[in-house]
C-alpha atoms as a PDB file:
ATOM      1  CA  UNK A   1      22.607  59.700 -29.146  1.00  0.00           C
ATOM      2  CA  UNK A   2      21.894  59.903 -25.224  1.00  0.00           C
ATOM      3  CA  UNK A   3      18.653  57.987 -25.592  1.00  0.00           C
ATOM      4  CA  UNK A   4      20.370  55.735 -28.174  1.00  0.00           C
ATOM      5  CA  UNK A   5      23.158  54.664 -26.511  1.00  0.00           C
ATOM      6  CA  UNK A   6      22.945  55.629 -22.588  1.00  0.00           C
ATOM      7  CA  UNK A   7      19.532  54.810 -21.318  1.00  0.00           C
ATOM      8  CA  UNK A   8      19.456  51.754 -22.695  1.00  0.00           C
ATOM      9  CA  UNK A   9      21.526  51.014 -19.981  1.00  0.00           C
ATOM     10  CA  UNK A  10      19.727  52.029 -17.551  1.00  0.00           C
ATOM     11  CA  UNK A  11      16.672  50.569 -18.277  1.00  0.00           C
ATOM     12  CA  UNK A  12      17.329  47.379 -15.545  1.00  0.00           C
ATOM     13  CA  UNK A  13      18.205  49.776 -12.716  1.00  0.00           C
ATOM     14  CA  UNK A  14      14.944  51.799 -13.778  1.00  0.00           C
ATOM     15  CA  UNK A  15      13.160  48.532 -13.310  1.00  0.00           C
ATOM     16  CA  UNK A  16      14.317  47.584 -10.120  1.00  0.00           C
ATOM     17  CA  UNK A  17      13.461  51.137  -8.678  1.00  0.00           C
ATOM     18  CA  UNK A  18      10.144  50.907 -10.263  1.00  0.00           C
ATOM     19  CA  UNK A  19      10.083  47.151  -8.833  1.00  0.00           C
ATOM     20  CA  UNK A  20      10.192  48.755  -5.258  1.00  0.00           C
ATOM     21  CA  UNK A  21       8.052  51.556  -5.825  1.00  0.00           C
ATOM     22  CA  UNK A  22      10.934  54.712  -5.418  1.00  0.00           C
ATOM     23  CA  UNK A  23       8.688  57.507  -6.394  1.00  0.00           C
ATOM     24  CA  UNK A  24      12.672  59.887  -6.832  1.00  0.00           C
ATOM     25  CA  UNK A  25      14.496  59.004  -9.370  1.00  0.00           C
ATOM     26  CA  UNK A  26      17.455  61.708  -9.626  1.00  0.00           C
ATOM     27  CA  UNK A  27      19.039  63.149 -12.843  1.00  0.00           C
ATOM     28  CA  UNK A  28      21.796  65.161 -11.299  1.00  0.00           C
ATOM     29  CA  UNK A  29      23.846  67.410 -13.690  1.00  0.00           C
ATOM     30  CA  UNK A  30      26.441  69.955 -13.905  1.00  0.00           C
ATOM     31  CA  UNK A  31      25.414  70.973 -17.741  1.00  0.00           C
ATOM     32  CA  UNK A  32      22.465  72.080 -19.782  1.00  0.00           C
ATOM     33  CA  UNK A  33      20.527  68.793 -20.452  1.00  0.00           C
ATOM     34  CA  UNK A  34      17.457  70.541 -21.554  1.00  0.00           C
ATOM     35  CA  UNK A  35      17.696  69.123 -24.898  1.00  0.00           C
ATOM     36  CA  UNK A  36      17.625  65.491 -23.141  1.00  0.00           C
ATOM     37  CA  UNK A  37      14.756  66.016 -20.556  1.00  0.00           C
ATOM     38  CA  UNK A  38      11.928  64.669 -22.628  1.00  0.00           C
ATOM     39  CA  UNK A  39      14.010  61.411 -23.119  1.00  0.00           C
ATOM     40  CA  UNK A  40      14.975  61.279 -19.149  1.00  0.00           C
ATOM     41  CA  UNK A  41      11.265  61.843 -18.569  1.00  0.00           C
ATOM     42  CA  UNK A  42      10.251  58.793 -20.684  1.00  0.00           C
ATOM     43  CA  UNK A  43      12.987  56.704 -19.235  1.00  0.00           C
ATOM     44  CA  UNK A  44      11.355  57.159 -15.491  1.00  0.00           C
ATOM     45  CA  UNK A  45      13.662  60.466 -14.448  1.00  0.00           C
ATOM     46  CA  UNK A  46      11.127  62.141 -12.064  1.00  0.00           C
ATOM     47  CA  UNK A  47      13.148  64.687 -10.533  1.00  0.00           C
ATOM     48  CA  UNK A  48      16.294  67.185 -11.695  1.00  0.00           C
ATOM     49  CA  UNK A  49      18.792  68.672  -9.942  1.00  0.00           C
ATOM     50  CA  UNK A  50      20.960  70.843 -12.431  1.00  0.00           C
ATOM     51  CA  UNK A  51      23.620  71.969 -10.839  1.00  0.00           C
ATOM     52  CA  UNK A  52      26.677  74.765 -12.491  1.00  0.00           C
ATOM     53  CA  UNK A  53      24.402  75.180 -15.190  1.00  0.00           C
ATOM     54  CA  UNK A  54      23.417  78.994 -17.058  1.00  0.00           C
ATOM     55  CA  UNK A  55      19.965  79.544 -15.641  1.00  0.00           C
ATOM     56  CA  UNK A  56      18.868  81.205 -19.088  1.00  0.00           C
ATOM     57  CA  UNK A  57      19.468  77.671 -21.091  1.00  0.00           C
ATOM     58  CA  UNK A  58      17.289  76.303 -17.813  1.00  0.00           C
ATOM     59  CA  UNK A  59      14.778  77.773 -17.179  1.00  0.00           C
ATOM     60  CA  UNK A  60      13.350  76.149 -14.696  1.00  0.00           C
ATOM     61  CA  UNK A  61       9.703  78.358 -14.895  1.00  0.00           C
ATOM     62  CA  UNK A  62       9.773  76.366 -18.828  1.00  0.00           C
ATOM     63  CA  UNK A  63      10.538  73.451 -17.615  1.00  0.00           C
ATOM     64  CA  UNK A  64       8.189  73.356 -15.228  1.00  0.00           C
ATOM     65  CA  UNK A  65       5.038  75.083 -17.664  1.00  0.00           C
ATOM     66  CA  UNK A  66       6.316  72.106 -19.880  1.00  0.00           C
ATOM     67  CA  UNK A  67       6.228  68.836 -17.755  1.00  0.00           C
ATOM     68  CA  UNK A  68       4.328  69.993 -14.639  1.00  0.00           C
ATOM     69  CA  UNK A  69       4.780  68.027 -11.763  1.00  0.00           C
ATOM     70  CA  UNK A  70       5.450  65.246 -13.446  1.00  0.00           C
ATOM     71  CA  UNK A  71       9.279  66.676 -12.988  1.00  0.00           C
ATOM     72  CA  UNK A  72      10.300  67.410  -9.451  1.00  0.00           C
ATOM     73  CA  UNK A  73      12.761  70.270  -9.577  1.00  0.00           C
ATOM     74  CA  UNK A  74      15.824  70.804  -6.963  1.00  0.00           C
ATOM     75  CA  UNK A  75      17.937  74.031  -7.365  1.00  0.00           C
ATOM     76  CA  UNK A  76      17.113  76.569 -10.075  1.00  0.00           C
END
């Protein structure tokens, strides 16, 4: 439903960042969005700062074996 309804939204602020080449764009979140990363990812999220969260539901040694670098990681 996030990728249905929310980043829709955010598709024109995504364009102007991409428009002047900011190479962070932040996802910052006080919850487990794991399920929701590979949608952020697609939508031009290049970096996450989870914040508050339980560090077993995010794992940030997965996340990073899963997108690489591709994801910047803050926190963890």
């Amino acid at each position: 439903m996030y990728g249905e309804f929310m980043l829709p939204h955010l598709e024109p602020v995504f364009e102007v960042l991409n428009r002047y080449r900011v190479e962070n764009i932040i996802e910052r979140t006080y919850a487990n969005t794991r399920v929701l990363l590979p949608s952020l990812v697609k939508a031009g999220i290049t970096c996450l700062w989870a914040c508050e969260t339980d560090p077993q539901a995010m794992d940030f040694l997965a996340i990073r074996k899963e997108f690489g670098r591709q994801l910047r990681l803050i926190g963890g």
